[in-house]
N, C-alpha and C. Protein backbone atom coordinates (compact mmCIF):
# COMPACT_ATOMS: atom_id res chain seq x y z
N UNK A 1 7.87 4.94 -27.51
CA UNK A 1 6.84 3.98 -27.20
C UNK A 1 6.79 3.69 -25.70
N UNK A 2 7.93 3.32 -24.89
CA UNK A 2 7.61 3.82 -23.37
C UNK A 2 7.65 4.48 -22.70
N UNK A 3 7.65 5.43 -23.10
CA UNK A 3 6.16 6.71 -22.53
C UNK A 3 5.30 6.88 -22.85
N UNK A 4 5.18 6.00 -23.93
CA UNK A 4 3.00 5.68 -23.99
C UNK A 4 2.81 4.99 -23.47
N UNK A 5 3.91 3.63 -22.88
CA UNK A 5 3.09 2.89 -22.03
C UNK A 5 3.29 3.14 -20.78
N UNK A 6 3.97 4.17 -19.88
CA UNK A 6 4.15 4.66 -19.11
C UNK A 6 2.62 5.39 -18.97
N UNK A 7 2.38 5.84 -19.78
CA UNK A 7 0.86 7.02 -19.33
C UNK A 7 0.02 6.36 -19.34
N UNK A 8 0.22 5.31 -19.95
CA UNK A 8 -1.06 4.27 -19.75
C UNK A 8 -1.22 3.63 -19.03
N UNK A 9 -0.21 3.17 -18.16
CA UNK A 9 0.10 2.23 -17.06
C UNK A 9 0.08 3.98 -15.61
N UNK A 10 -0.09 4.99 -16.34
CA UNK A 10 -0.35 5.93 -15.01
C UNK A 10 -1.58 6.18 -15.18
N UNK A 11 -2.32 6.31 -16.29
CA UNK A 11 -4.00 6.33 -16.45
C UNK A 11 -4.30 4.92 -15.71
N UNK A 12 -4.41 4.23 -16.07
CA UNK A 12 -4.86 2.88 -15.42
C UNK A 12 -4.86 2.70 -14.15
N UNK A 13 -3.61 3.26 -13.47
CA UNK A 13 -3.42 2.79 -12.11
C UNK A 13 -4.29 4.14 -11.15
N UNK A 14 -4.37 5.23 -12.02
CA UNK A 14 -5.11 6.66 -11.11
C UNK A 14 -6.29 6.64 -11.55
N UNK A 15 -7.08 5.41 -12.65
CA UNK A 15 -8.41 5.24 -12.56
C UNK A 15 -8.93 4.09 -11.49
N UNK A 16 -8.44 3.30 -11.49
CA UNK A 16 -7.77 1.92 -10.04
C UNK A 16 -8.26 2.63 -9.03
N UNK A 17 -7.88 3.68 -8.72
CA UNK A 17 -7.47 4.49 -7.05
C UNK A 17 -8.35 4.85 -6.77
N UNK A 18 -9.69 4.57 -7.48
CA UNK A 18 -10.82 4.88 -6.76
C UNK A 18 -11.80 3.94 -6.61
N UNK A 19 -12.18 3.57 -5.17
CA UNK A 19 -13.13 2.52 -4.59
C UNK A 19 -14.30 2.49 -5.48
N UNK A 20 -15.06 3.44 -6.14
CA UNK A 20 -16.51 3.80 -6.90
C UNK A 20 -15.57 3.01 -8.41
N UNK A 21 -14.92 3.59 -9.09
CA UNK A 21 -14.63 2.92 -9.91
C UNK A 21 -13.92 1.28 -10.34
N UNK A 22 -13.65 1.40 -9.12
CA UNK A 22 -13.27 -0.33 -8.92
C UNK A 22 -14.38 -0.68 -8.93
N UNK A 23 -15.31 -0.71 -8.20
CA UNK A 23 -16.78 -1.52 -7.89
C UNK A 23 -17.69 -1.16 -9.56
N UNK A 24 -17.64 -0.03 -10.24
CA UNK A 24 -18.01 0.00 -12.01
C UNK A 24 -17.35 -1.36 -12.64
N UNK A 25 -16.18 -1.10 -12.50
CA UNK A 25 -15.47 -2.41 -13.17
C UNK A 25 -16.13 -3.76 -12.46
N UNK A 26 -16.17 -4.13 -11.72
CA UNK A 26 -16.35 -5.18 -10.98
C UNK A 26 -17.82 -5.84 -11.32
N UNK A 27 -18.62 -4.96 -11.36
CA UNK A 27 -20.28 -4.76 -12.23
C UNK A 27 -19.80 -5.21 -13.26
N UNK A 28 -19.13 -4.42 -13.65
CA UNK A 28 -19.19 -4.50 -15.68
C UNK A 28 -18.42 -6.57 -15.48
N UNK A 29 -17.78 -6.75 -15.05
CA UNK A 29 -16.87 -7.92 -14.65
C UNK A 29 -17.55 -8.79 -14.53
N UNK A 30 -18.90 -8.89 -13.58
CA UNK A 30 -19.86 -9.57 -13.91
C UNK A 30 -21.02 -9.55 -14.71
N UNK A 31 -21.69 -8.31 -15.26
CA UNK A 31 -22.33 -8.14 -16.52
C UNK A 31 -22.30 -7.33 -17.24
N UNK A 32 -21.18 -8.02 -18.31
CA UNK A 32 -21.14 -6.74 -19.45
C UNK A 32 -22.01 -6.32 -20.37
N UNK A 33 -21.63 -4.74 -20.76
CA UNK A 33 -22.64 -4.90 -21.37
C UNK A 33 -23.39 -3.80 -20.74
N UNK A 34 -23.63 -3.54 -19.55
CA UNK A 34 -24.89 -2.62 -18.77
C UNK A 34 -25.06 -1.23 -19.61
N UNK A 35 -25.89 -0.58 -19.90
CA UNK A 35 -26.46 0.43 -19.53
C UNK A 35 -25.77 1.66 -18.55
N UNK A 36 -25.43 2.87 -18.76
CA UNK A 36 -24.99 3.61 -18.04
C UNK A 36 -26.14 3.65 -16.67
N UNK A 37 -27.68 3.96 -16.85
CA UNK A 37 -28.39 4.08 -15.53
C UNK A 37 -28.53 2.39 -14.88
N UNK A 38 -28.13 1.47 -15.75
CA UNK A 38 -28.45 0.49 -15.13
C UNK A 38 -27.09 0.02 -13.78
N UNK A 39 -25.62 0.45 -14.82
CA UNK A 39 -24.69 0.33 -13.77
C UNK A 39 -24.50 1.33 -12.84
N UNK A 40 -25.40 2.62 -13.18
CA UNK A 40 -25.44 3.22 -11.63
C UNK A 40 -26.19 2.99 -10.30
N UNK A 41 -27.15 2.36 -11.18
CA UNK A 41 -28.44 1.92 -9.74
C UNK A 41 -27.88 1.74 -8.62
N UNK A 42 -27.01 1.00 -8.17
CA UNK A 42 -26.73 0.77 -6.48
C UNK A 42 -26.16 1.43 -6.09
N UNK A 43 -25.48 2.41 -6.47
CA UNK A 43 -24.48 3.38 -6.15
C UNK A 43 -25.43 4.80 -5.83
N UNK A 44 -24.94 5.12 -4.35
CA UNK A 44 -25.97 6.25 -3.76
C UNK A 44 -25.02 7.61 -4.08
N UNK A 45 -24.77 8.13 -5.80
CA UNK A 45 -24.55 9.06 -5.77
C UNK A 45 -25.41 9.59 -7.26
N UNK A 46 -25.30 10.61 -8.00
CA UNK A 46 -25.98 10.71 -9.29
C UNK A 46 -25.66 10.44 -10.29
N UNK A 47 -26.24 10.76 -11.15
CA UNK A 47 -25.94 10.32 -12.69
C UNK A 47 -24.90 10.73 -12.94
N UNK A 48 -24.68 12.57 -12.74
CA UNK A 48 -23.40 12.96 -13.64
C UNK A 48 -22.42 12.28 -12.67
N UNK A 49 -22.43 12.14 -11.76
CA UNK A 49 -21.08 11.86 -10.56
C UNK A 49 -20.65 10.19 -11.48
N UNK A 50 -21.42 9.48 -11.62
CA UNK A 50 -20.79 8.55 -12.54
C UNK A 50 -20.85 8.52 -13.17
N UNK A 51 -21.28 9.17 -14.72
CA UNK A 51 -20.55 8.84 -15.60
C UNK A 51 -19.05 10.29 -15.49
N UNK A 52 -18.72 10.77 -14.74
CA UNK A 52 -17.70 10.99 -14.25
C UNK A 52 -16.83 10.32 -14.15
N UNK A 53 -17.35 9.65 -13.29
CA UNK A 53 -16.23 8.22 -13.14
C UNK A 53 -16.23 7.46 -14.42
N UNK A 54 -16.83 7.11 -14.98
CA UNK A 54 -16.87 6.45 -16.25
C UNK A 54 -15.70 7.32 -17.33
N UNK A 55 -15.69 8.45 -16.94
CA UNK A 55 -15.48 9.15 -18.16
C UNK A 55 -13.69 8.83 -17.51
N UNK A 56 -13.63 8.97 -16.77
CA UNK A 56 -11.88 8.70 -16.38
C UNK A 56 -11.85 7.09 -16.35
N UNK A 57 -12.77 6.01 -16.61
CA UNK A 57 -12.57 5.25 -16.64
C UNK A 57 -12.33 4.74 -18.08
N UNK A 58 -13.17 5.71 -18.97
CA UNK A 58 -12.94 5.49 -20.49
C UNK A 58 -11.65 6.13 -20.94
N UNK A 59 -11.00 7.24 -20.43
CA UNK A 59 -9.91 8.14 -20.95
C UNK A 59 -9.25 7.24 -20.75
N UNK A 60 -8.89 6.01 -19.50
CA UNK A 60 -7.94 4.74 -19.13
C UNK A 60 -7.80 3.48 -20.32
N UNK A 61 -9.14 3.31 -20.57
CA UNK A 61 -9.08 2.52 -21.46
C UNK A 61 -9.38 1.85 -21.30
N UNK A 62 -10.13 1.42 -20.28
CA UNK A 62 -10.38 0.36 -19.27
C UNK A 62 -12.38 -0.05 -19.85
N UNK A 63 -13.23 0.85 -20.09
CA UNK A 63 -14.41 0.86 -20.34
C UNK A 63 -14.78 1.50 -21.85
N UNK A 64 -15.61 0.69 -22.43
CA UNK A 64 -16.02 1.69 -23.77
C UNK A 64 -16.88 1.28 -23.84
N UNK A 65 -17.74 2.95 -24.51
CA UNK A 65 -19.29 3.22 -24.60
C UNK A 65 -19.84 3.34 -25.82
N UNK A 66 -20.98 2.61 -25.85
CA UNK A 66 -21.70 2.41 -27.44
C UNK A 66 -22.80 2.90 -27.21
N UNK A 67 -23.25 3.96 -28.08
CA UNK A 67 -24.47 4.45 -27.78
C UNK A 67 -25.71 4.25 -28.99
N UNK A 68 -26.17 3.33 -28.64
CA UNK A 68 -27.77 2.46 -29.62
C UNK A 68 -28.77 3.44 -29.22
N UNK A 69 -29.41 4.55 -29.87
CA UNK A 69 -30.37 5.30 -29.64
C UNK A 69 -30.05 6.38 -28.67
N UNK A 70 -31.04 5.97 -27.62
CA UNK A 70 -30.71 6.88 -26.54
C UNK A 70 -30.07 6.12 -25.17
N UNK A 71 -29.53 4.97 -25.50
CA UNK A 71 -28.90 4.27 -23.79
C UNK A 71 -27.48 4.34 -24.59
N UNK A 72 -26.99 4.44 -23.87
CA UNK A 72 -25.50 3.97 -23.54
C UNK A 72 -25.01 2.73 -22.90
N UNK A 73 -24.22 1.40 -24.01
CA UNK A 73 -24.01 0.45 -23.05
C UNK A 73 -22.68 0.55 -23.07
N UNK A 74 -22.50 -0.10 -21.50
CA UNK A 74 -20.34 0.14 -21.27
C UNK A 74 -19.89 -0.98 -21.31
N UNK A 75 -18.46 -1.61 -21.83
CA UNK A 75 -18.45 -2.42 -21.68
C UNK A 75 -16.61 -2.91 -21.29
N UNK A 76 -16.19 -3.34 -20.77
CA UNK A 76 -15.30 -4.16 -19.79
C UNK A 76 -13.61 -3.86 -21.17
N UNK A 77 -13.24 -3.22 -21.08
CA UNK A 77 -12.07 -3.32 -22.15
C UNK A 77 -10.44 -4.51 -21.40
N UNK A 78 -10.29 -4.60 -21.70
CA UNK A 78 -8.55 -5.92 -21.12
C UNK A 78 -7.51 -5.16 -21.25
N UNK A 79 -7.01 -4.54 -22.14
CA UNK A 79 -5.94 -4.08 -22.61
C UNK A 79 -4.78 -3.78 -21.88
N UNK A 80 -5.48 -2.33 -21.46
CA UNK A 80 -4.26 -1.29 -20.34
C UNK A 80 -4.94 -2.34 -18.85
N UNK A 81 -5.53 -3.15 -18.46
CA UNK A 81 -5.33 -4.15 -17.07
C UNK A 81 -4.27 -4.75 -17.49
N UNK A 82 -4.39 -5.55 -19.03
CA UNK A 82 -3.18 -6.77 -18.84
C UNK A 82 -2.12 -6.20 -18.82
N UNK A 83 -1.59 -4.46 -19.25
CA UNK A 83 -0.06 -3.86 -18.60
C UNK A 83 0.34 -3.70 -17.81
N UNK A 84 -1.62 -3.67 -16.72
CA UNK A 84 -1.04 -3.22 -15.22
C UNK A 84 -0.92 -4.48 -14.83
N UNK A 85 -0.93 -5.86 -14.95
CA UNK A 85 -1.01 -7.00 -14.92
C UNK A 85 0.80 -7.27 -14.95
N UNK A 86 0.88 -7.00 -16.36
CA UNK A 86 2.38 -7.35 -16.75
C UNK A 86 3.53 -6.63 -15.91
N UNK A 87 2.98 -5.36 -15.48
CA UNK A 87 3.98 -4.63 -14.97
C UNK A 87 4.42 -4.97 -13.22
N UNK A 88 3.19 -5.18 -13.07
CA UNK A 88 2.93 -6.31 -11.41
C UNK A 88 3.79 -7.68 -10.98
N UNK A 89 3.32 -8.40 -12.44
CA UNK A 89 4.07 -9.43 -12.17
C UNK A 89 5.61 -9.33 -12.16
N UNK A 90 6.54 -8.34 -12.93
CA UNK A 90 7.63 -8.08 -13.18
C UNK A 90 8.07 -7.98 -11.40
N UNK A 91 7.45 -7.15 -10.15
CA UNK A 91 7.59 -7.04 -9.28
C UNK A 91 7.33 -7.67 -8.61
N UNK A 92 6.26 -8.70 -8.76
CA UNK A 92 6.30 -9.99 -7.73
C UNK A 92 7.13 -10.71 -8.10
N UNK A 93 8.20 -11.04 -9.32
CA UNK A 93 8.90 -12.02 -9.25
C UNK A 93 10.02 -11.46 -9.03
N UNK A 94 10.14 -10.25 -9.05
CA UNK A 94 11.48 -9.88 -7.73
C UNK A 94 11.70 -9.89 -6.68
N UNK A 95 10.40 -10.29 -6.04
CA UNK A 95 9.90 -10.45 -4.35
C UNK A 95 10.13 -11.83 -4.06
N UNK A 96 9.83 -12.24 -5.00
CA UNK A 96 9.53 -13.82 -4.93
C UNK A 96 10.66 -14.52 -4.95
N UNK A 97 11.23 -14.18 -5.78
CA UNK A 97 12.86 -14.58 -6.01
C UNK A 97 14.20 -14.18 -4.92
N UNK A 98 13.73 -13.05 -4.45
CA UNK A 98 14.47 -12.32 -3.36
C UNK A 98 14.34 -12.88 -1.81
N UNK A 99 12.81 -13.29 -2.28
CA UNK A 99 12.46 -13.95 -0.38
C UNK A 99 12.72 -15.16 -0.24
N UNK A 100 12.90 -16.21 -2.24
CA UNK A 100 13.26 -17.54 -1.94
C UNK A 100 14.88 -17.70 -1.39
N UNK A 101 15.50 -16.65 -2.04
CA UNK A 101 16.98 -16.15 -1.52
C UNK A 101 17.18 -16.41 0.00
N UNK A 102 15.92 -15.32 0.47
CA UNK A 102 16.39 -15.12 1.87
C UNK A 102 15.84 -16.43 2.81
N UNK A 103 14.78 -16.95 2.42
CA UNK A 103 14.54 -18.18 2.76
C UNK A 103 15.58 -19.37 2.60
N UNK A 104 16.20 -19.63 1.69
CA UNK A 104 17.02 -20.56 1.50
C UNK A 104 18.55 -20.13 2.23
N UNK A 105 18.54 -19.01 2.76
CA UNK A 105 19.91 -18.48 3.41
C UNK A 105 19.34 -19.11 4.94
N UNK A 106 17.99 -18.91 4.86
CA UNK A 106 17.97 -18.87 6.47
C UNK A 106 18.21 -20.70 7.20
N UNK A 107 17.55 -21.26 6.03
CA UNK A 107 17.05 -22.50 6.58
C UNK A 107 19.14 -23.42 6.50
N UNK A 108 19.47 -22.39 5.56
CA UNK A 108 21.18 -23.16 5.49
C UNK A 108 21.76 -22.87 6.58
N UNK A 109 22.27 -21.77 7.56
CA UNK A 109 22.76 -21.76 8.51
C UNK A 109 21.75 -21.35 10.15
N UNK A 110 21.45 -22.59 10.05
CA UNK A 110 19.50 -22.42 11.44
C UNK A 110 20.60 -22.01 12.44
N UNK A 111 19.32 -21.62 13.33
CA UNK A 111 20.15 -20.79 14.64
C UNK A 111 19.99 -21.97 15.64
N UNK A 112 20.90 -21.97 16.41
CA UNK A 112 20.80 -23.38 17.62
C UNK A 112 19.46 -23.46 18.44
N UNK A 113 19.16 -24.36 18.67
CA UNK A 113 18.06 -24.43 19.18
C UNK A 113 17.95 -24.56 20.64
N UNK A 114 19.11 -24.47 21.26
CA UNK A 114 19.24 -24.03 22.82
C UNK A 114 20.26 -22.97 23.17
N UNK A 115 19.66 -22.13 23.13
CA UNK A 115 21.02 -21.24 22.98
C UNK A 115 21.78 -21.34 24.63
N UNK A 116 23.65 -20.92 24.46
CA UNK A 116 23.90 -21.28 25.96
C UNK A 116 23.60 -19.81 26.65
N UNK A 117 24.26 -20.17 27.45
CA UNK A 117 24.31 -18.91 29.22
C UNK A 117 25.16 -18.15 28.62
N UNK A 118 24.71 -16.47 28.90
CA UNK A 118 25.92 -15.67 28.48
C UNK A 118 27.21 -15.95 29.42
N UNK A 119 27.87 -15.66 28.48
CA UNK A 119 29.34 -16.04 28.81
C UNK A 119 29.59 -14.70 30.49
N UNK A 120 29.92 -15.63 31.54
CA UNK A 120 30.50 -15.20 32.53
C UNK A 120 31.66 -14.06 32.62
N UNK A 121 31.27 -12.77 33.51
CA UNK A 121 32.26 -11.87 32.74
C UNK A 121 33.80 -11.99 33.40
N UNK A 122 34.87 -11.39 32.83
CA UNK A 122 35.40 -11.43 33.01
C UNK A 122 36.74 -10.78 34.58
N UNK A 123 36.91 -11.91 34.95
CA UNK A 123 37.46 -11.60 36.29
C UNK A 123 38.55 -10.10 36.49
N UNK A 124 38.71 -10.25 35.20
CA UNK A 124 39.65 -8.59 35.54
C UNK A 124 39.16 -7.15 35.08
N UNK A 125 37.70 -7.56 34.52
CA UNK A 125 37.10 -6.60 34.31
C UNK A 125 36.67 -5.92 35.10
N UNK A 126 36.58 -4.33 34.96
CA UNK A 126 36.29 -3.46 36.30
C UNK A 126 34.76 -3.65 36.34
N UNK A 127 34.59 -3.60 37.72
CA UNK A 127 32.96 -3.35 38.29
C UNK A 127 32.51 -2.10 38.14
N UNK A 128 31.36 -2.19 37.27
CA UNK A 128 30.69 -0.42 36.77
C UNK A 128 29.81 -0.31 38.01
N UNK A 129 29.92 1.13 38.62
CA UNK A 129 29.13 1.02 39.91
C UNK A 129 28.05 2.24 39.43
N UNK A 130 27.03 1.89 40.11
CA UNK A 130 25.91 2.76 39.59
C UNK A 130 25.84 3.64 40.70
N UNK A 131 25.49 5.31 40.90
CA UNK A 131 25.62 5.92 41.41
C UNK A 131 23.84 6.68 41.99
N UNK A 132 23.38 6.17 41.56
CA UNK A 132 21.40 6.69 41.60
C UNK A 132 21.24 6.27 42.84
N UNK A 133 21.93 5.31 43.57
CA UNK A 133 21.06 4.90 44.92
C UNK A 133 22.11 5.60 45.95
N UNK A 134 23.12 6.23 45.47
CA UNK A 134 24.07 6.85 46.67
C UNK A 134 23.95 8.35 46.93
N UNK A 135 24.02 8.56 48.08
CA UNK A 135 23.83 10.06 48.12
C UNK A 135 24.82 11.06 47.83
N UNK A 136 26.02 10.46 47.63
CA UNK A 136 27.52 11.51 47.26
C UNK A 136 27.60 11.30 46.14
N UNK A 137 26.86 10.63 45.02
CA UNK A 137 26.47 11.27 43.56
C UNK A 137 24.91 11.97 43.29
N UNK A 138 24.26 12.22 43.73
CA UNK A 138 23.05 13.12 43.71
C UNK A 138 23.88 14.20 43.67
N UNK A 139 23.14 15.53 42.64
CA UNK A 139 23.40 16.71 42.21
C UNK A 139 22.54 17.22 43.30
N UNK A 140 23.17 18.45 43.72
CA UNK A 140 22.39 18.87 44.77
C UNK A 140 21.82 20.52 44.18
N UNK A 141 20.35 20.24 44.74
CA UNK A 141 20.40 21.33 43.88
C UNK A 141 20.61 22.94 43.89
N UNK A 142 20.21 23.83 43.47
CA UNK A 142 20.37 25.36 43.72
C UNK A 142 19.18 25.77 44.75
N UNK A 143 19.59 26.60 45.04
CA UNK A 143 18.58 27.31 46.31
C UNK A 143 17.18 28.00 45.87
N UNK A 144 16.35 27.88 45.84
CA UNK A 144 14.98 28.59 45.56
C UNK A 144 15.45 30.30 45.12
N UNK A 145 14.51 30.70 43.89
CA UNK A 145 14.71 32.20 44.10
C UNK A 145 13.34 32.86 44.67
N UNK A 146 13.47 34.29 44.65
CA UNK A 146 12.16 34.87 45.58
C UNK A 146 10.91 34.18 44.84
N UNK A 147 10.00 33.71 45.40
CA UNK A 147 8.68 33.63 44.66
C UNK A 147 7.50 35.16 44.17
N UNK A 148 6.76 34.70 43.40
CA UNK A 148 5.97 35.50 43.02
C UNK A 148 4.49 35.72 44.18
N UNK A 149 4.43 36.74 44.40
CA UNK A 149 2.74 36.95 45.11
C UNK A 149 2.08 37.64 44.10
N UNK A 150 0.99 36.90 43.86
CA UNK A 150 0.22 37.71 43.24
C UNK A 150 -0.97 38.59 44.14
């Protein structure tokens, strides 16, 4: 049984992944019910190109089509959303729970609010001397070889 809801929760989420079919749903979301040419109208592509999309939107589970004569109406299914729903929330409340963690760690030990002067170094520590501005550490370099004439 979960690996049916595994394929369903992978149908659902690879019918999701497309901007054209989000915006079908979103139609249907506000009027169910449409007509296949009626929920294509605003969409500047053709007929078969959506019910294309429809048709991976029905294999999801997400849309179903009743056909009265000769229209086709689609209409808004819940099902496989409320898994992708359920399966979501399982991961926001590991986020949620994890960041109240890290939130409540932070606010327990706050960082000072003036921090001091680094600590002055130490008097017996050797002086690192940098050598870029002296001329008896410059690499000197090799001598030119013959050039080319063309």
């Amino acid at each position: 049984m979960v690996k049916y809801q595994d394929e369903t929760l992978d149908r659902t989420f690879a019918a999701l992944s497309d901007p054209t079919r989000r915006a079908l749903l979103a139609r249907l979301g506000e009027q169910d019910g449409l007509s296949v040419s009626e929920l294509a109208q605003p969409f500047a592509m053709s007929l078969p190109a959506i019910m294309k999309h429809l048709d991976v939107l029905t294999d999801a589970g997400l849309v179903t089509r009743e056909k009265t004569g000769r229209t086709v109406a689609c209409r808004l299914t819940a099902r496989p959303m409320e898994q992708a729903m359920n399966w979501l929330n399982r991961y926001a409340q590991f986020w949620s729970d994890n960041l109240d963690r890290l939130a409540a760690f932070v606010e327990e030990d706050p960082w000072p609010t003036n921090p001091q002067s680094p600590m002055p170094a130490s008097p017996r520590a050797p002086a690192s001397h940098s050598r870029v501005g002296s001329a008896r550490g410059r690499k000197k370099s090799t001598p030119r070889g013959p050039s080319r004439k063309t």
